[in-house]
N, C-alpha and C. Protein backbone atom coordinates (compact mmCIF):
# COMPACT_ATOMS: atom_id res chain seq x y z
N UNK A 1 14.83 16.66 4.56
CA UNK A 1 15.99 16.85 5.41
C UNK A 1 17.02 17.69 4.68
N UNK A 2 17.74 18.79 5.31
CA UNK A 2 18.53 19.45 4.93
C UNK A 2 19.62 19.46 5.52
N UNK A 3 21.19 19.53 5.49
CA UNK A 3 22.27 19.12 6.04
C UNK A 3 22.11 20.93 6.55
N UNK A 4 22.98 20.99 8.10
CA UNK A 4 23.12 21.89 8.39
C UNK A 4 25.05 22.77 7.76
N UNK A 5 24.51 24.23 7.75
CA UNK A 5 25.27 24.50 7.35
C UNK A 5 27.07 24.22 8.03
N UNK A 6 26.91 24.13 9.40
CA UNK A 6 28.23 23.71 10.11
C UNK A 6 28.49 22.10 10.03
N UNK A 7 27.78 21.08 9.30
CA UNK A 7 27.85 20.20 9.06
C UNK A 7 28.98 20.32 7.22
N UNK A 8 28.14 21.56 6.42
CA UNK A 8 28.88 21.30 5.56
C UNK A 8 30.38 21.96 5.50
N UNK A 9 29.98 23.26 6.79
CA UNK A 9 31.32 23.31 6.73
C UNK A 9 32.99 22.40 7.49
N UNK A 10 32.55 21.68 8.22
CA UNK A 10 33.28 21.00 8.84
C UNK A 10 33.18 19.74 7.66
N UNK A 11 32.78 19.08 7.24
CA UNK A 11 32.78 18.35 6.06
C UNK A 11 34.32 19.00 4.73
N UNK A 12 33.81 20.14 4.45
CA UNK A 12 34.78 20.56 3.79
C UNK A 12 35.93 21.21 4.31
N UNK A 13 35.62 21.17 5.90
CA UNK A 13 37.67 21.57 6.49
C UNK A 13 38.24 20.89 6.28
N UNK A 14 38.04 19.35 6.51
CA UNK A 14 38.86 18.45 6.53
C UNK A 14 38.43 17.68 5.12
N UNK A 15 38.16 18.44 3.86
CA UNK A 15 37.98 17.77 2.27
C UNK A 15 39.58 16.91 2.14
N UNK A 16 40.23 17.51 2.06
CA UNK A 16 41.58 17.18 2.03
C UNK A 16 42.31 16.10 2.23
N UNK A 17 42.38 15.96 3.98
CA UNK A 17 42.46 14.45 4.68
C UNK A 17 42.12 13.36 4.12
N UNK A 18 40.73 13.69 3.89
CA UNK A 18 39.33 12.93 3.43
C UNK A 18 39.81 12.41 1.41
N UNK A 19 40.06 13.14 1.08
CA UNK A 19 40.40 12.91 -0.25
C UNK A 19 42.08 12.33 -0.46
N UNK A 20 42.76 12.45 0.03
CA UNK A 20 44.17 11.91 -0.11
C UNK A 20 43.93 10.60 0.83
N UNK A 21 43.11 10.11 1.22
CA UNK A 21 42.81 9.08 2.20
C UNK A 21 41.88 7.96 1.65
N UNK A 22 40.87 8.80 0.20
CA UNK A 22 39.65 8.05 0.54
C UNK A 22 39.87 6.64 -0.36
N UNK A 23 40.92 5.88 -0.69
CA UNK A 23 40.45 4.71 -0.96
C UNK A 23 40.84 3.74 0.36
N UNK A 24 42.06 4.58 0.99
CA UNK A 24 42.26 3.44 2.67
C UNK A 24 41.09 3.43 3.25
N UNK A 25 39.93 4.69 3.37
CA UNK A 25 39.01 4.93 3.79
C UNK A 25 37.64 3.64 3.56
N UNK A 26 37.95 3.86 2.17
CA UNK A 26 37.00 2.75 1.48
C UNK A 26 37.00 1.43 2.00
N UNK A 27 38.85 0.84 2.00
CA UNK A 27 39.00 -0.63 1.84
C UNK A 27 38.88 -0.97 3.32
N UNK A 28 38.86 0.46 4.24
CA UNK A 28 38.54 0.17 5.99
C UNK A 28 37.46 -0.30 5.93
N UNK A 29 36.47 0.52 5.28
CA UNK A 29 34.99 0.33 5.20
C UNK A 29 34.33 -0.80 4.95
N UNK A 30 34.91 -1.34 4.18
CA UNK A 30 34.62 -2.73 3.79
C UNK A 30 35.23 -4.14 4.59
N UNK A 31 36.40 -4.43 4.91
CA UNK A 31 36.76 -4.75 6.16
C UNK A 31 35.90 -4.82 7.71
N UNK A 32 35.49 -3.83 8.26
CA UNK A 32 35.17 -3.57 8.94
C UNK A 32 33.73 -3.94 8.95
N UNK A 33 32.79 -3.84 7.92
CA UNK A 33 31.68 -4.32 7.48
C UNK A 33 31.45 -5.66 7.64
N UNK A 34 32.17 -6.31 6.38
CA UNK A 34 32.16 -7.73 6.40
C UNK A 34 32.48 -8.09 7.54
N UNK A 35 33.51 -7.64 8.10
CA UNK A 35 34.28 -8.46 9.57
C UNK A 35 32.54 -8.75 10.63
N UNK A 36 32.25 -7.21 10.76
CA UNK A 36 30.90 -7.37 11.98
C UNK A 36 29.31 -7.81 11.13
N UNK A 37 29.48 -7.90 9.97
CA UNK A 37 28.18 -8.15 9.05
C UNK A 37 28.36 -9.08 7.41
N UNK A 38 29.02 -10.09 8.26
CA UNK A 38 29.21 -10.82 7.19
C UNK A 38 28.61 -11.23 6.06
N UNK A 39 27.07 -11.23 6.40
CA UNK A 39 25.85 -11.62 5.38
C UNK A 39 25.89 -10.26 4.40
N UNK A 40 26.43 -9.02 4.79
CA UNK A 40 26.66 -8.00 3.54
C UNK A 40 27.70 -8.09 2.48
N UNK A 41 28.71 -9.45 2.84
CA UNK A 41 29.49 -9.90 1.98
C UNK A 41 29.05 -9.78 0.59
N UNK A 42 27.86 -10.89 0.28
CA UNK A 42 27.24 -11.44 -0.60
C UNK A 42 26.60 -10.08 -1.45
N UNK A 43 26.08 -9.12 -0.81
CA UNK A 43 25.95 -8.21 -1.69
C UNK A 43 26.73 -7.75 -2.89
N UNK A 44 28.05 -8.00 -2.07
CA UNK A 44 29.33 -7.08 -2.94
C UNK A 44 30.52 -8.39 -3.82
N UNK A 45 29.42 -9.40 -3.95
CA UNK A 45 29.81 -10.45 -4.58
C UNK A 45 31.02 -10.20 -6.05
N UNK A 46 29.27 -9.77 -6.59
CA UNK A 46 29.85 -9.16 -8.14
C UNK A 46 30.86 -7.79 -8.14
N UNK A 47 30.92 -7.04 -7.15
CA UNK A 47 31.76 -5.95 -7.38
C UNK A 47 32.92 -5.88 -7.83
N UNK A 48 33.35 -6.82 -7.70
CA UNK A 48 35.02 -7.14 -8.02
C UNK A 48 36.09 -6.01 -7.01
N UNK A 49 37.22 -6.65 -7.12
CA UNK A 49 38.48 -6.30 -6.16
C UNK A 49 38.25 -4.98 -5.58
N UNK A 50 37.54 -3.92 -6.96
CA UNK A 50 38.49 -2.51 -6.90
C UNK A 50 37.21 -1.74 -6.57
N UNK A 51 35.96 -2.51 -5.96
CA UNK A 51 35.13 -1.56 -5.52
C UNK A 51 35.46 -0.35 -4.95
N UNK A 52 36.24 -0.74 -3.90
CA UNK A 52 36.88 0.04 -2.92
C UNK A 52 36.87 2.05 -4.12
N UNK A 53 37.45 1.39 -4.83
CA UNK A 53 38.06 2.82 -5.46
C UNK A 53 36.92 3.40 -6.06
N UNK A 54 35.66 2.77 -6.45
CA UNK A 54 34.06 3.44 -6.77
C UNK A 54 33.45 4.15 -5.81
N UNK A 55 34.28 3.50 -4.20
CA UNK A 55 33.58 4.02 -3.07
C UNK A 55 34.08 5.34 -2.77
N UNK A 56 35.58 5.39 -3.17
CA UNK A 56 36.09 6.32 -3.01
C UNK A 56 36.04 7.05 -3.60
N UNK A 57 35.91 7.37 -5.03
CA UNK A 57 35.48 8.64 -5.87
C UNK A 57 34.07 8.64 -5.34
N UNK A 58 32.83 8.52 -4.87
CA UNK A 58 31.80 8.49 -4.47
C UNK A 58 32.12 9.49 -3.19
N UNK A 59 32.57 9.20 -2.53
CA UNK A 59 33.30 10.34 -1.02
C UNK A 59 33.92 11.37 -1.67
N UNK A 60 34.94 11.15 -2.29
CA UNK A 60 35.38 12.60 -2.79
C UNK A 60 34.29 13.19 -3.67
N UNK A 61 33.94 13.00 -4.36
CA UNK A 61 32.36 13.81 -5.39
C UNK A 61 31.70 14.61 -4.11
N UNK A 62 30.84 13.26 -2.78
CA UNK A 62 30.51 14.34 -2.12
C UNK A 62 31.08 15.06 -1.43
N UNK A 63 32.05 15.07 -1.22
CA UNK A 63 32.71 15.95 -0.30
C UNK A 63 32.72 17.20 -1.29
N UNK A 64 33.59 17.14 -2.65
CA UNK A 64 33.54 18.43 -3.16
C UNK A 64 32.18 19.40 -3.65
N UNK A 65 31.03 18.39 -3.80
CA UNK A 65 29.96 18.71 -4.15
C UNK A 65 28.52 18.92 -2.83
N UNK A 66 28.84 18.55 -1.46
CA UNK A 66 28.32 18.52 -0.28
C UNK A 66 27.31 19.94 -0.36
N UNK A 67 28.09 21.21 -0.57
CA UNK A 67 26.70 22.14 -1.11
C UNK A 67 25.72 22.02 -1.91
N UNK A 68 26.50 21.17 -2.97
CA UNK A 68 25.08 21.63 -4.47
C UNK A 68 25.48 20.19 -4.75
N UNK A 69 24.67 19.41 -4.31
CA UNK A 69 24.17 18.16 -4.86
C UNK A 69 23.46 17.80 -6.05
N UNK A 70 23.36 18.97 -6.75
CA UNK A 70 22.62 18.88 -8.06
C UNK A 70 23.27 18.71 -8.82
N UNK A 71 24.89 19.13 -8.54
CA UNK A 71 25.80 18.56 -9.77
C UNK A 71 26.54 16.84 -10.00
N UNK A 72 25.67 16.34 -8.85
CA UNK A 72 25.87 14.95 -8.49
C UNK A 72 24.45 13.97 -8.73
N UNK A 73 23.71 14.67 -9.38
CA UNK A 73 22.14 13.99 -9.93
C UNK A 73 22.65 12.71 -10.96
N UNK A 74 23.45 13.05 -11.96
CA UNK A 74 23.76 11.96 -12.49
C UNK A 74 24.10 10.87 -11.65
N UNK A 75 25.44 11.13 -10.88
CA UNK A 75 26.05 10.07 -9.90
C UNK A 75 25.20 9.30 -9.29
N UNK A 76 23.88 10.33 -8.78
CA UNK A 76 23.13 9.52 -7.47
C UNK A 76 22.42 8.95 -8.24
N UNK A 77 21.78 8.82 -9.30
CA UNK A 77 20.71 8.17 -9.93
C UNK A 77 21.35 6.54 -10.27
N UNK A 78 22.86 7.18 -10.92
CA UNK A 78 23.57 5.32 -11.33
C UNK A 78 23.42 4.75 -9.90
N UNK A 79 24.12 4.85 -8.92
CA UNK A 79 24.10 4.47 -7.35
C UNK A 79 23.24 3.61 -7.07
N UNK A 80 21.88 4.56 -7.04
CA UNK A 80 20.54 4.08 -6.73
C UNK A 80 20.23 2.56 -7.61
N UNK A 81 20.41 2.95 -8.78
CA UNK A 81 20.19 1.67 -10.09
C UNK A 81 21.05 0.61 -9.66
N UNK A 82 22.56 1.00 -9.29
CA UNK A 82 23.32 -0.04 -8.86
C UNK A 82 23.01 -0.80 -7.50
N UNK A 83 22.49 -0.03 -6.53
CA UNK A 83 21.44 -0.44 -5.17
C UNK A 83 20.54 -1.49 -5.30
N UNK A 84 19.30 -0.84 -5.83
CA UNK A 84 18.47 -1.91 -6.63
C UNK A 84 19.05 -2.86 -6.97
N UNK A 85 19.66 -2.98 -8.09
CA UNK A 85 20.19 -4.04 -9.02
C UNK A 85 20.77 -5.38 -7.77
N UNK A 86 21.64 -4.79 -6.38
CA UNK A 86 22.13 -5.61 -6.06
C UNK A 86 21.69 -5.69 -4.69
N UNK A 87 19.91 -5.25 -4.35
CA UNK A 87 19.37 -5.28 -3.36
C UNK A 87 19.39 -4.72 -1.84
N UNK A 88 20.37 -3.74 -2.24
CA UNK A 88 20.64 -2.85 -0.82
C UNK A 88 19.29 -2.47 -0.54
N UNK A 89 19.16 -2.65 0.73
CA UNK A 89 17.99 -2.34 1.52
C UNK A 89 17.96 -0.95 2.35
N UNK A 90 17.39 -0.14 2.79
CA UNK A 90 16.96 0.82 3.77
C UNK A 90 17.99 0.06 4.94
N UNK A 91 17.34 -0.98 5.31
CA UNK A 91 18.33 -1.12 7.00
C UNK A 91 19.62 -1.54 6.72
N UNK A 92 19.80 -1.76 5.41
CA UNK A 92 21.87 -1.79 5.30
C UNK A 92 22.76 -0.36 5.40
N UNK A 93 21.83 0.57 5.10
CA UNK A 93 22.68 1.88 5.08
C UNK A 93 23.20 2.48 6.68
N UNK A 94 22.41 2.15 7.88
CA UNK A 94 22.94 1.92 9.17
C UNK A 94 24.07 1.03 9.18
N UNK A 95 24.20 0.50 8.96
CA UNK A 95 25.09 -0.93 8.94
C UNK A 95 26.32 -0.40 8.59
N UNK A 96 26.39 0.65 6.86
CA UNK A 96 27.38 0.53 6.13
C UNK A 96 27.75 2.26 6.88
N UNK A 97 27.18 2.85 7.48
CA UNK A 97 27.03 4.09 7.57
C UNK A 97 27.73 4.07 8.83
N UNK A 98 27.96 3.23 9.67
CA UNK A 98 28.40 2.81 11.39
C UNK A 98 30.10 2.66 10.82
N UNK A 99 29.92 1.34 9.77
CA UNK A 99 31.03 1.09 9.18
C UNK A 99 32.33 2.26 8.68
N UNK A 100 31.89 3.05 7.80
CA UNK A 100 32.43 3.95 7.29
C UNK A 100 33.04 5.66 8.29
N UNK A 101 32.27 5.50 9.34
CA UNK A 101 32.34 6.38 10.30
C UNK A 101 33.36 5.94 11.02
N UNK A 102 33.45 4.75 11.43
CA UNK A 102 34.80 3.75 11.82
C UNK A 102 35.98 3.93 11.03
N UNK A 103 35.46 3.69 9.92
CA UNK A 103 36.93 3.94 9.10
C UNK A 103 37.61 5.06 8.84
N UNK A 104 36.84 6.14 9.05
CA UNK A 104 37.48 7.37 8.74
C UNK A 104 38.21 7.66 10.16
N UNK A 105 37.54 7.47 11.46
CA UNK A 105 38.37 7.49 12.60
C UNK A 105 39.27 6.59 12.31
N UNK A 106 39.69 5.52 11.90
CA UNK A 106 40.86 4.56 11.78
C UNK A 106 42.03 5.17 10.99
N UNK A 107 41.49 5.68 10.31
CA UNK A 107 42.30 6.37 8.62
C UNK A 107 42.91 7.39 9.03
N UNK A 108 41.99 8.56 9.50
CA UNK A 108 41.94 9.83 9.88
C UNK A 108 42.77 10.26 11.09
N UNK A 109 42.61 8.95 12.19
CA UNK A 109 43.38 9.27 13.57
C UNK A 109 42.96 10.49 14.11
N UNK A 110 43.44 11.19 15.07
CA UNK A 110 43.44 12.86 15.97
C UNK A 110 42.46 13.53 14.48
N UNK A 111 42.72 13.85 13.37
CA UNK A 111 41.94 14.47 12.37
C UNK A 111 40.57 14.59 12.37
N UNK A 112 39.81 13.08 13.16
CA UNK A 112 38.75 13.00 12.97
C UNK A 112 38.44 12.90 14.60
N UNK A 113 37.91 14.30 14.58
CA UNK A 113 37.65 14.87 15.99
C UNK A 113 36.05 14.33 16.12
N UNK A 114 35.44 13.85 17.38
CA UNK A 114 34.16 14.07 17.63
C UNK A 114 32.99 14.93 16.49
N UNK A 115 33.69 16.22 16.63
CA UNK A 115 33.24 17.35 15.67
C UNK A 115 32.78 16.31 14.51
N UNK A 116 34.01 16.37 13.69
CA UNK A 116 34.36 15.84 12.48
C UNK A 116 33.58 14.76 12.21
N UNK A 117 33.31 13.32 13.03
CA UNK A 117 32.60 12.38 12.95
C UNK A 117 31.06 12.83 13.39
N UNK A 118 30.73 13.87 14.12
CA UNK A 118 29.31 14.13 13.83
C UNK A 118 28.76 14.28 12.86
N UNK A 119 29.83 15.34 12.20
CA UNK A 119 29.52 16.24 10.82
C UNK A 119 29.52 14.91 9.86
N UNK A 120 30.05 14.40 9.74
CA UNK A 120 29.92 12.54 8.54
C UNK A 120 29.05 12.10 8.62
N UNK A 121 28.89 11.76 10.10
CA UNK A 121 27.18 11.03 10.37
C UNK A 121 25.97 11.57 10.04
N UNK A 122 26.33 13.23 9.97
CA UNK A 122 24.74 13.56 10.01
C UNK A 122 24.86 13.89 7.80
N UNK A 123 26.02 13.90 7.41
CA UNK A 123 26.35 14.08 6.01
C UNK A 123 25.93 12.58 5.22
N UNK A 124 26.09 11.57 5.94
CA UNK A 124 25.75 10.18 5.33
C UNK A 124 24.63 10.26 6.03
N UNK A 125 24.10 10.02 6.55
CA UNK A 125 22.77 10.20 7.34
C UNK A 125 22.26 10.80 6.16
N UNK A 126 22.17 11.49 5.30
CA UNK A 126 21.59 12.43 4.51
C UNK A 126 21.70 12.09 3.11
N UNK A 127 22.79 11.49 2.96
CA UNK A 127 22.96 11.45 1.73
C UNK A 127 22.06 9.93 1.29
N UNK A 128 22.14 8.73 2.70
CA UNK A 128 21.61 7.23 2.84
C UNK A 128 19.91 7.92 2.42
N UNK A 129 19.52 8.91 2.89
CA UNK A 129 17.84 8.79 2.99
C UNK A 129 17.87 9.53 0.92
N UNK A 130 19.09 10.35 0.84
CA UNK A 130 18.49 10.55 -0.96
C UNK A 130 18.42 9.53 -1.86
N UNK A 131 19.58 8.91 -1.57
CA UNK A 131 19.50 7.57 -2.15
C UNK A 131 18.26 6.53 -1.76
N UNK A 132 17.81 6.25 -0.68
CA UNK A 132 16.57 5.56 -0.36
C UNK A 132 15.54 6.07 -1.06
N UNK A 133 15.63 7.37 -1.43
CA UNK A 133 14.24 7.91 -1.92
C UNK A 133 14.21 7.78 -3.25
N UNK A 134 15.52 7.98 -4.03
CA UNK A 134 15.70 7.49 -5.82
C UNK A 134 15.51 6.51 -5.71
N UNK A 135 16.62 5.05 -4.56
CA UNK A 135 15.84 4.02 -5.00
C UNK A 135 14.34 3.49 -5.02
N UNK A 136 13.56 4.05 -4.43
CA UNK A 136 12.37 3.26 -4.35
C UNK A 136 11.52 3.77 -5.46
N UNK A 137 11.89 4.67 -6.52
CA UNK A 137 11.21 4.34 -8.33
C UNK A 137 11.87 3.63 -8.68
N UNK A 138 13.04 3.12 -8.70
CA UNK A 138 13.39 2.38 -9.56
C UNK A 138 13.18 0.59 -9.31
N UNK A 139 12.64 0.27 -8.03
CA UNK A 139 12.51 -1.03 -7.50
C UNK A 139 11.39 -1.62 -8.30
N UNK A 140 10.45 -0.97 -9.13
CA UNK A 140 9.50 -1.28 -9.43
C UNK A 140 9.87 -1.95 -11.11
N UNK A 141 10.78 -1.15 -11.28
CA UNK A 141 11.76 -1.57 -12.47
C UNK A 141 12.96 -2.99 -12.68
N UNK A 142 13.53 -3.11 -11.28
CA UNK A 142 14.02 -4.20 -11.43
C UNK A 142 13.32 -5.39 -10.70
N UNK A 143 12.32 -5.29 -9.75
CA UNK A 143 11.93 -6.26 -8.50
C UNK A 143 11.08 -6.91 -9.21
């Protein structure tokens, strides 16, 4: 799967918004999660308070890096390890991916046009299946 190019560019019109926003973004995300998927609580047990702000440098990275994901190989590999480690599954990334699309319309307001929330969905949409695909070498390692 390859992100389309009007995906990355509408991704990076609104970098900005998106980055002066992204830990309200985050702590929506999580809120909003737990509130409709409470059993994903327990995942984020151990995370402590300030996840929120891991989530959010995680959004800004891709946002600035959304072309060349290769300068984010390090990032995605810890992610994946941290996935594993705390059992994120394939069918949670719908879950957290519904979530976060919510929050940026909450955050974002008028900013986050139709447009704008396509272009996220099909950008996490993309980014959920790279991560699915690092994690599943490393499951063999912690499972």
């Amino acid at each position: 799967m390859k992100l389309s190019q009007k995906t990355i560019d509408t991704v990076k019109r609104i970098a900005n918004p998106v980055s002066v926003n992204a830990e309200s973004i985050a702590k929506r995300m999580y809120e909003i999660l737990f509130e409709k998927h409470p059993e994903m609580e327990k995942l984020f047990d151990e995370a402590g308070a300030n996840h929120h702000k891991k989530l959010a440098l995680a959004v800004i990275a891709f946002v600035d890096y959304i072309d060349d994901l290769d300068v984010l190989e390090n990032t995605l590999e810890k992610i994946a390890v941290e996935h594993v480690k705390k059992n994120i599954k394939p069918e949670h990334y719908p879950l957290i991916e519904k979530s976060i699309l919510k929050a940026i319309k909450d955050v974002l307001g008028d900013v986050a046009t139709n447009e704008v929330i396509d272009a996220w969905r099909e950008a996490f949409s993309f980014l959920s299946q790279v991560l699915i695909e690092k994690e599943k070498k490393y499951k063999a390692w912690y499972l």
